[in-house]
Protein backbone atom coordinates (compact mmCIF):
# COMPACT_ATOMS: atom_id res chain seq x y z
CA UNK A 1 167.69 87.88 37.87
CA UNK A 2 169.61 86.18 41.01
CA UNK A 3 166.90 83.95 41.45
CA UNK A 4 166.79 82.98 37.49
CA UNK A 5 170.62 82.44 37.68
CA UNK A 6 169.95 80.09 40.86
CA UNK A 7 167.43 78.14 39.69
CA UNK A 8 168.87 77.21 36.52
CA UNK A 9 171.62 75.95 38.19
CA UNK A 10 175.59 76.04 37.09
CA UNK A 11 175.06 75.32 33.25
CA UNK A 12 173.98 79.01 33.48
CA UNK A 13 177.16 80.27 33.65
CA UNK A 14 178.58 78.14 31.06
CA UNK A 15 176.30 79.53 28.51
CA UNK A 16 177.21 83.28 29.86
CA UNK A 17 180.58 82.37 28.96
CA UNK A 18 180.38 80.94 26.13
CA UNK A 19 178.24 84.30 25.22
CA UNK A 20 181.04 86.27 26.51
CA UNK A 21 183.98 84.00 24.82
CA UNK A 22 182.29 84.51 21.23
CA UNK A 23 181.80 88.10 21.75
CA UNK A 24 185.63 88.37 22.78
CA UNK A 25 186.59 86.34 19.79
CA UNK A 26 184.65 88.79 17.39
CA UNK A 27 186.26 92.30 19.06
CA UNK A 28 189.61 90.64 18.53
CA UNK A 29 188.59 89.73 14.69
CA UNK A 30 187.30 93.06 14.09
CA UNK A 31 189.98 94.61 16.25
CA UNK A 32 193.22 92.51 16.03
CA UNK A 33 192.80 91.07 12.05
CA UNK A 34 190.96 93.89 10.74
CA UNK A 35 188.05 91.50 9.90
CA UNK A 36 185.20 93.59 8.51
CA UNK A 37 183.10 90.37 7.64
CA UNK A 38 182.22 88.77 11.45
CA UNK A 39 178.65 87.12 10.44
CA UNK A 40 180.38 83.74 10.15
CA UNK A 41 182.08 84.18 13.74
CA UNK A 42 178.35 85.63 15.14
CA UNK A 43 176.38 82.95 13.49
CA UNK A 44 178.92 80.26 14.61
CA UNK A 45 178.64 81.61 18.33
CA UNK A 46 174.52 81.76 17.84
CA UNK A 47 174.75 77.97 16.55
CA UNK A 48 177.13 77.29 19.78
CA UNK A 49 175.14 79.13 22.59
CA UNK A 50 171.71 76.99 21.35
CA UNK A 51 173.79 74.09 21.73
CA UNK A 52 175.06 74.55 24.91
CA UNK A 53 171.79 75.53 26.09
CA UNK A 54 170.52 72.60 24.31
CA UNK A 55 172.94 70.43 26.45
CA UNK A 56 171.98 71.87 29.39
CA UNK A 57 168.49 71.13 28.91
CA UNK A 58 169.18 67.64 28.69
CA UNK A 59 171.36 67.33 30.70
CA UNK A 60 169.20 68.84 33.90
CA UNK A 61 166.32 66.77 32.52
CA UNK A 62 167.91 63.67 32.59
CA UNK A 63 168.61 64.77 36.12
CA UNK A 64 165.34 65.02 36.98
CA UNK A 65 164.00 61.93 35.83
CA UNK A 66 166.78 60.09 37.58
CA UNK A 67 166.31 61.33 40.65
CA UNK A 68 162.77 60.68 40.40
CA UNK A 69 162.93 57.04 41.03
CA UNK A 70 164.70 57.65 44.40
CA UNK A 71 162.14 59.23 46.01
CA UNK A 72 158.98 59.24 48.04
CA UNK A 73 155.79 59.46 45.27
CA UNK A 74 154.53 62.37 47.48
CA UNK A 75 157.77 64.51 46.90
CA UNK A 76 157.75 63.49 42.87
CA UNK A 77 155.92 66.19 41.66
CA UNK A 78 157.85 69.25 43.29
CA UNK A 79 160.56 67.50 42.18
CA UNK A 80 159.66 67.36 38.96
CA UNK A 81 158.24 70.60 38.77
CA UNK A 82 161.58 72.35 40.62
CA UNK A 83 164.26 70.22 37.62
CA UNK A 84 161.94 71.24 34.70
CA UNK A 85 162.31 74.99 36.08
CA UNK A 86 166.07 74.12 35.62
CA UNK A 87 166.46 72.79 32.70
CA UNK A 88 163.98 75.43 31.06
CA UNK A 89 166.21 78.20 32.51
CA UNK A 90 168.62 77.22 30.93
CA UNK A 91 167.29 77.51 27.40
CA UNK A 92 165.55 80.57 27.59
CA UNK A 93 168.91 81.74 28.63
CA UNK A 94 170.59 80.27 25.81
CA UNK A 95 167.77 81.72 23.79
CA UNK A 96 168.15 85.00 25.06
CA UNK A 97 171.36 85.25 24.15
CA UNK A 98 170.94 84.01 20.75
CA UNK A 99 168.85 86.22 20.01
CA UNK A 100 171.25 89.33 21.25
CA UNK A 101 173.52 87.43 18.59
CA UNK A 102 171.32 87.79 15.99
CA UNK A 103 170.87 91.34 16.38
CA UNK A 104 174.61 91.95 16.56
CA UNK A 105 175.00 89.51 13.59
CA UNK A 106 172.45 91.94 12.04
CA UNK A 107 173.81 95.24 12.80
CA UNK A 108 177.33 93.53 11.50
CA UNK A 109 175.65 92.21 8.00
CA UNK A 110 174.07 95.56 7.66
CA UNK A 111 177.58 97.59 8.65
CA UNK A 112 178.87 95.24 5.78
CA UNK A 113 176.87 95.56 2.98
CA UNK A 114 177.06 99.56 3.30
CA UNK A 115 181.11 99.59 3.54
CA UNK A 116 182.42 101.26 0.88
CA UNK A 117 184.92 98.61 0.28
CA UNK A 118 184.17 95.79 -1.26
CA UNK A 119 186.49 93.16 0.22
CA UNK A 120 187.32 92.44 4.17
């Protein structure tokens, strides 16, 4: 996991804390405003964690194919090979944690619909 987090470079732990910012802002909802109804907060941080992984991917491939041009042919394809590992870490991480979303965003959905209540 040390070497996933190294690879993929610091973007990684931008989209841990974005992961960890939208799960903070959903305890304080359900915690602080009484919020019963948090799919629109968990879908919201699902939509925002695939973008910032998104970004990142871009972002470390554009690196990569810049700094292709500055060096030796010979070294081109490790380099290559080493900045798509980047970039690719960085959306399966984003992906990962989308998907841990989703099955809170689930679990919430399904906690809603079998409230007794009828408004949150």
């Amino acid at each position: 996991m040390v070497e996933f987090f190294h690879e993929g470079g610091p973007m990684m732990f931008l989209g841990v804390l974005v992961f960890l910012g939208v799960l903070a802002v959903v305890a304080l909802q359900f915690a602080l405003a009484g919020r019963k109804n948090l799919v629109p907060f968990i879908v919201g941080g699902i939509a925002l964690q695939l973008l910032v992984g998104g970004l990142a991917t871009i972002l470390g491939f554009s690196a990569t194919f810049g700094a292709l041009a500055m060096v030796d042919p010979s070294m081109r394809a490790s380099l290559m090979a080493a900045g798509i590992a980047e970039s690719l870490n960085n959306m399966g991480l984003a992906l990962g944690l989308a998907i841990a979303g989703t099955i809170l965003g689930m679990i919430a959905a399904f906690r809603r619909a079998n409230t007794k209540t009828g408004r949150a």
